[in-house]
PDB file of N, CA and C in Angstrom:
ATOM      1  N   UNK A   1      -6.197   7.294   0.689  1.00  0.00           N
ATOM      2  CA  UNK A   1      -6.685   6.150  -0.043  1.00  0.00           C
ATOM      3  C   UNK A   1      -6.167   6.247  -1.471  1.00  0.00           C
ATOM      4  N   UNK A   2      -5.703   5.233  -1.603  1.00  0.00           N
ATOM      5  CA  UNK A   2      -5.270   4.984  -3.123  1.00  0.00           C
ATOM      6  C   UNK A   2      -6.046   4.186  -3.679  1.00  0.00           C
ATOM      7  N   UNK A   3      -6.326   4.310  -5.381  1.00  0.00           N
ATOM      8  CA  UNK A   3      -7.372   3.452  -6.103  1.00  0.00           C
ATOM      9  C   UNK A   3      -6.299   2.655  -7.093  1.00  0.00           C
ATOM     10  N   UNK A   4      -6.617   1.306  -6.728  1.00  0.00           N
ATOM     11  CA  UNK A   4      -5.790  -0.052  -7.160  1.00  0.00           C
ATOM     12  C   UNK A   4      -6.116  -1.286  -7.837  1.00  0.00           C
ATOM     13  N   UNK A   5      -5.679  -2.235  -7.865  1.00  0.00           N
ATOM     14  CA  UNK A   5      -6.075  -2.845  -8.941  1.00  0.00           C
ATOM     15  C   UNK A   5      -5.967  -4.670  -8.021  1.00  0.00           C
ATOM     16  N   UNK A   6      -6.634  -5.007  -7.403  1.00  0.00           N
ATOM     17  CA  UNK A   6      -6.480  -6.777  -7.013  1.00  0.00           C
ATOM     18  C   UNK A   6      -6.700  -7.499  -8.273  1.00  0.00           C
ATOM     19  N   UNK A   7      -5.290  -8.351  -8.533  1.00  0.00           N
ATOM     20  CA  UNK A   7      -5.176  -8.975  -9.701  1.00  0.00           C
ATOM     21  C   UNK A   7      -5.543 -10.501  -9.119  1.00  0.00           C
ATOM     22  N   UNK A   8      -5.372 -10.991  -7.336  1.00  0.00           N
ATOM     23  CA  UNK A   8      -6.166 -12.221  -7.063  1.00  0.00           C
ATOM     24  C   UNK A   8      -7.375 -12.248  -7.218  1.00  0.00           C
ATOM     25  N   UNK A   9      -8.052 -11.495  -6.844  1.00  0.00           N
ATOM     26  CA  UNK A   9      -9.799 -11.535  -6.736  1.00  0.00           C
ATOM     27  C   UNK A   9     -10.749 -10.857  -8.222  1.00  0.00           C
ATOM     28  N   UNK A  10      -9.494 -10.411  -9.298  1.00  0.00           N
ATOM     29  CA  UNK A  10     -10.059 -10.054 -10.844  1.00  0.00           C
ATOM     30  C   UNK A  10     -11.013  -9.239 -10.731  1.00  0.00           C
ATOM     31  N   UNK A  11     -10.571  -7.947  -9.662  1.00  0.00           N
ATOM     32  CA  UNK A  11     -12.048  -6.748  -9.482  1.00  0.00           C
ATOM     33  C   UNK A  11     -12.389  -6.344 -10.811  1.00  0.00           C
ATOM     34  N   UNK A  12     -12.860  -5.359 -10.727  1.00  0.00           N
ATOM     35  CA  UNK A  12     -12.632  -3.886 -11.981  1.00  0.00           C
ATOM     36  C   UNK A  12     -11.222  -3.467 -11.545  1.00  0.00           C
ATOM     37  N   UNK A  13     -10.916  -3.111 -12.362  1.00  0.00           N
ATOM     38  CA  UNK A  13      -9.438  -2.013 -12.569  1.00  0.00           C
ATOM     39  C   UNK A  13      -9.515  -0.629 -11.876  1.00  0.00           C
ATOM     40  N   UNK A  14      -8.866  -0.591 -10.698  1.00  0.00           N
ATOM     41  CA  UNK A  14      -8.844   0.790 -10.243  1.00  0.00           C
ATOM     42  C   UNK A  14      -9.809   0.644  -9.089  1.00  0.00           C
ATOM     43  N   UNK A  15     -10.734  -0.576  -8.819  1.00  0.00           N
ATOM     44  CA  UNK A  15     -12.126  -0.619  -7.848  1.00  0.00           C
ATOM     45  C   UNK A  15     -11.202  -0.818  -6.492  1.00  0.00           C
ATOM     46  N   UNK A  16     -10.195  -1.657  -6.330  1.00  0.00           N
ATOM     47  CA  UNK A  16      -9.496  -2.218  -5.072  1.00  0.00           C
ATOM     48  C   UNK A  16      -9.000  -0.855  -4.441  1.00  0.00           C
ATOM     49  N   UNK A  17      -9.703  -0.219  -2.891  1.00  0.00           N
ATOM     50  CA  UNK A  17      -9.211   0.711  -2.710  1.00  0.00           C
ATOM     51  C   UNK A  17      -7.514   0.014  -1.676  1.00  0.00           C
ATOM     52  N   UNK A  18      -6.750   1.413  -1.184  1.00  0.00           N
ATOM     53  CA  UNK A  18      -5.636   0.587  -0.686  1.00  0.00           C
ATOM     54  C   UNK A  18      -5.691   1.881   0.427  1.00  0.00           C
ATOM     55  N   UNK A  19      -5.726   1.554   1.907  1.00  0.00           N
ATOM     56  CA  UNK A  19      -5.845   2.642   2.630  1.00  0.00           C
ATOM     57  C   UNK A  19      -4.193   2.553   3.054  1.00  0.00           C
ATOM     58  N   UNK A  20      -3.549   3.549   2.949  1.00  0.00           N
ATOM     59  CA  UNK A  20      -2.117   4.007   3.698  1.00  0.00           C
ATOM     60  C   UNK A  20      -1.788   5.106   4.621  1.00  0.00           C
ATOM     61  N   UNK A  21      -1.751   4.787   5.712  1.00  0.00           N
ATOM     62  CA  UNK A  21      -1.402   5.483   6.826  1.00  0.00           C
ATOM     63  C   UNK A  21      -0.352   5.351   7.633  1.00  0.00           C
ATOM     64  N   UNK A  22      -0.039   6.051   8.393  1.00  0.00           N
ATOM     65  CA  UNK A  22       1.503   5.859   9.665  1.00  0.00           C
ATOM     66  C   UNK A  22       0.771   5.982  10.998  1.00  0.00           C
ATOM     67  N   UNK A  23       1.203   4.727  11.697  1.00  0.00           N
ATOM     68  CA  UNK A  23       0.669   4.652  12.884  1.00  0.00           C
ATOM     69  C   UNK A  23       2.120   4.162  13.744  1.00  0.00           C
ATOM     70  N   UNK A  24       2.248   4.824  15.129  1.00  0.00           N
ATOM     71  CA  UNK A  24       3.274   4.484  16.033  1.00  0.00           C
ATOM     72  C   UNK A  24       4.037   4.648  14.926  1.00  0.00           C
ATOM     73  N   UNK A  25       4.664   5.129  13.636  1.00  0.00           N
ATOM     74  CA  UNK A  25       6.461   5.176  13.724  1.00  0.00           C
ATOM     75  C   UNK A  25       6.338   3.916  12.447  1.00  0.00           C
ATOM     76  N   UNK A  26       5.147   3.258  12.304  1.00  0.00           N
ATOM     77  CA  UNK A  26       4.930   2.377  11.156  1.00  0.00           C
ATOM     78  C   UNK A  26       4.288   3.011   9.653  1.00  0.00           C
ATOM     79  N   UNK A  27       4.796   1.995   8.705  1.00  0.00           N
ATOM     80  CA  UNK A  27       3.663   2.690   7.478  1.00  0.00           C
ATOM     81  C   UNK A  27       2.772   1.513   7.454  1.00  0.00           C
ATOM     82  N   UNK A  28       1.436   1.823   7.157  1.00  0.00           N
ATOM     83  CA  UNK A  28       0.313   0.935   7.586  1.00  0.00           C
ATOM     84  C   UNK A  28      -0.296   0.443   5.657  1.00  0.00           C
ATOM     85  N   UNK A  29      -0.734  -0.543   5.725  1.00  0.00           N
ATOM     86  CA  UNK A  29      -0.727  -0.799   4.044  1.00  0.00           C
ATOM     87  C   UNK A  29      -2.182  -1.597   4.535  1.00  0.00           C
ATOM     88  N   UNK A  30      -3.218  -1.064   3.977  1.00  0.00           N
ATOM     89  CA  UNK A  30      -4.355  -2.019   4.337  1.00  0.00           C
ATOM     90  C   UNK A  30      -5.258  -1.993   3.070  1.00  0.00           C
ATOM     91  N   UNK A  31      -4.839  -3.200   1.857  1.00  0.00           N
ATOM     92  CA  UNK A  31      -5.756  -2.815   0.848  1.00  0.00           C
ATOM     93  C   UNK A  31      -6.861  -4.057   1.594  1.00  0.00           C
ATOM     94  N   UNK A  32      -7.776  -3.286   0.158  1.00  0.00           N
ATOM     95  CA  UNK A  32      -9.395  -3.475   0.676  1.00  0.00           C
ATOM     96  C   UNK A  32      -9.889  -2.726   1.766  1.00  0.00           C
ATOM     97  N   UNK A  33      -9.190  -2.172   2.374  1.00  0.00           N
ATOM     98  CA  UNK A  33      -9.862  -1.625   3.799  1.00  0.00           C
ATOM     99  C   UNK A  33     -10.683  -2.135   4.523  1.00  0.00           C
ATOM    100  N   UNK A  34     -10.435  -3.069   4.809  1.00  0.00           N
ATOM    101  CA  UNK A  34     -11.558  -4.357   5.592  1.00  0.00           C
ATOM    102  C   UNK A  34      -9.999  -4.559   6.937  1.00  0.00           C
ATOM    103  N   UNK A  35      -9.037  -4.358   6.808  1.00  0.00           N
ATOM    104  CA  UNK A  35      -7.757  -4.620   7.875  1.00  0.00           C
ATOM    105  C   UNK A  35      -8.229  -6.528   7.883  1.00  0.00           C
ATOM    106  N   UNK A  36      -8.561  -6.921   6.616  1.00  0.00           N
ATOM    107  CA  UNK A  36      -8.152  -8.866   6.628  1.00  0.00           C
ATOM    108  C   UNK A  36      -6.770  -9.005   5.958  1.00  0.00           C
ATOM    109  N   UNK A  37      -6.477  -7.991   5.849  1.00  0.00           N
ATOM    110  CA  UNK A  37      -4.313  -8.566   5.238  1.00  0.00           C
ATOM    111  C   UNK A  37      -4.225  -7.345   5.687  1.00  0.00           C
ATOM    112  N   UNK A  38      -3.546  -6.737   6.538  1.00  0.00           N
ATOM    113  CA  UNK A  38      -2.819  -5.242   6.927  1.00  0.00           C
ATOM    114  C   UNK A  38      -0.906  -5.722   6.708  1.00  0.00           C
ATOM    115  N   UNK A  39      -0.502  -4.768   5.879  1.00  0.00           N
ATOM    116  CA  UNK A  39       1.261  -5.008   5.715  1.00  0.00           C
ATOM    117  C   UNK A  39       1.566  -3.989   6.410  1.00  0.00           C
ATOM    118  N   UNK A  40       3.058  -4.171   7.339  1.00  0.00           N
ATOM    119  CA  UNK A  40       3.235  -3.090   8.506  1.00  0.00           C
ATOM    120  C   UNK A  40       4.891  -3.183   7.360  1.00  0.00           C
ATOM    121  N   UNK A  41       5.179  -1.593   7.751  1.00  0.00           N
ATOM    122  CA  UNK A  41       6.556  -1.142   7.267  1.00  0.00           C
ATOM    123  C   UNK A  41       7.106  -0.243   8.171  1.00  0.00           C
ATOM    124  N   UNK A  42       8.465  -1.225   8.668  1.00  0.00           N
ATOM    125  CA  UNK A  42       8.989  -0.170   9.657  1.00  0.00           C
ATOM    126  C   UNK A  42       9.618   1.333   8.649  1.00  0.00           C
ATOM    127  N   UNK A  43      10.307   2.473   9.162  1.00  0.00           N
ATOM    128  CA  UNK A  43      10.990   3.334   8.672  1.00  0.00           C
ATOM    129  C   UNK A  43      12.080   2.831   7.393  1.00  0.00           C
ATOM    130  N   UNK A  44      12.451   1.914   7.873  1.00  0.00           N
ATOM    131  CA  UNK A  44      13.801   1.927   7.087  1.00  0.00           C
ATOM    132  C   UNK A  44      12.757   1.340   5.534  1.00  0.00           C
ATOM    133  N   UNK A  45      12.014   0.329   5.580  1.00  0.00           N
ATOM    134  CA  UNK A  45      11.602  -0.485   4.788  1.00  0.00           C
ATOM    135  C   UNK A  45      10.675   0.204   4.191  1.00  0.00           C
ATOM    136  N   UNK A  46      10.029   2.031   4.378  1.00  0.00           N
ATOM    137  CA  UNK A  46       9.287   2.231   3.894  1.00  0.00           C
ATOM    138  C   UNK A  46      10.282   3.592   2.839  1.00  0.00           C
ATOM    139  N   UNK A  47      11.433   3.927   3.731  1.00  0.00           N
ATOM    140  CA  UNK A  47      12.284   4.544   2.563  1.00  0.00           C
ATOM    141  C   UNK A  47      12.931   4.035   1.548  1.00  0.00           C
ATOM    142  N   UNK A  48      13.114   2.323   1.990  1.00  0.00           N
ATOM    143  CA  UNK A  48      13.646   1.635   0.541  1.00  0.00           C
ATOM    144  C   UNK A  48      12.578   1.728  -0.184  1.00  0.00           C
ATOM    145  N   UNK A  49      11.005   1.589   0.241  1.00  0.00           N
ATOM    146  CA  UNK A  49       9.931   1.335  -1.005  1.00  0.00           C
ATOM    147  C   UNK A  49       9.550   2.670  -1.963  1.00  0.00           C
ATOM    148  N   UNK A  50       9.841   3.985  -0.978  1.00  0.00           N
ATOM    149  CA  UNK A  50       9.651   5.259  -1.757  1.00  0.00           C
ATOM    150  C   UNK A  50      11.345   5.496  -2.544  1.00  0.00           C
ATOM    151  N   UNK A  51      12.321   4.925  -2.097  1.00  0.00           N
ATOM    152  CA  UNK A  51      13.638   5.514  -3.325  1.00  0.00           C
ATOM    153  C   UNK A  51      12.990   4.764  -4.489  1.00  0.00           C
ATOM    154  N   UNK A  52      12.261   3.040  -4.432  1.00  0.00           N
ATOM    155  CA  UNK A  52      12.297   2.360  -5.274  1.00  0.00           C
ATOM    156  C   UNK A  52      11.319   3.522  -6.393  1.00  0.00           C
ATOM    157  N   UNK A  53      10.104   3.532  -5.687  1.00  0.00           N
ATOM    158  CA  UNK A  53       8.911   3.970  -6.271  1.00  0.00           C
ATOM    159  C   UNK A  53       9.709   5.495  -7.098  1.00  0.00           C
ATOM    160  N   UNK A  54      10.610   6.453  -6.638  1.00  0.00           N
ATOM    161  CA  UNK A  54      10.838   7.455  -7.177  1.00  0.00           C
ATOM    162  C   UNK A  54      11.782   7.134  -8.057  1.00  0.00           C
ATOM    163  N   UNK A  55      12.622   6.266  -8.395  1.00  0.00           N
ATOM    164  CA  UNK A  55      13.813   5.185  -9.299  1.00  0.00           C
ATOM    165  C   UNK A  55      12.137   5.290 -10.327  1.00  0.00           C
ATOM    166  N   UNK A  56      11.384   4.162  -9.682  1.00  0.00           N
ATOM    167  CA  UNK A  56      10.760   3.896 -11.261  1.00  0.00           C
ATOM    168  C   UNK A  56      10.086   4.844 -11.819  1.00  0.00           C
ATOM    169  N   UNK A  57       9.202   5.887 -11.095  1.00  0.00           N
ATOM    170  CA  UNK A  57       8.711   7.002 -11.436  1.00  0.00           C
ATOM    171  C   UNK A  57       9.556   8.136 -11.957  1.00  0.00           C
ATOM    172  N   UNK A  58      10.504   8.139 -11.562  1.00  0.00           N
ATOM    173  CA  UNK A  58      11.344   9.600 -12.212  1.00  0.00           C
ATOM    174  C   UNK A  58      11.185  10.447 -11.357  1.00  0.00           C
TER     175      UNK A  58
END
């Protein structure tokens, strides 16, 4: 679980949890943890999002 920030619904800062897991061979993206918006990432699409994330992070 990651602690996040929903800029549609104007939580508190940091309150929006974001659950991330790998299921079947997928990366699983379920903020709020309620699974009412789940984002699925195959392999390839989840190593473009971690080069990105390590590009902006250093």
């Amino acid at each position: 679980m990651i602690h996040a920030t929903c800029t549609r619904h104007r939580g508190t800062p940091g309150f929006a949890n974001l659950v991330v897991r790998k299921l079947n061979g997928q990366i699983e993206l379920d903020p709020h943890v309620d699974r009412g918006c789940v984002i699925l990432l195959d392999e390839t699409s989840a190593r473009v999002l971690a080069k990105a994330l390590t590009d902006w992070l250093g």
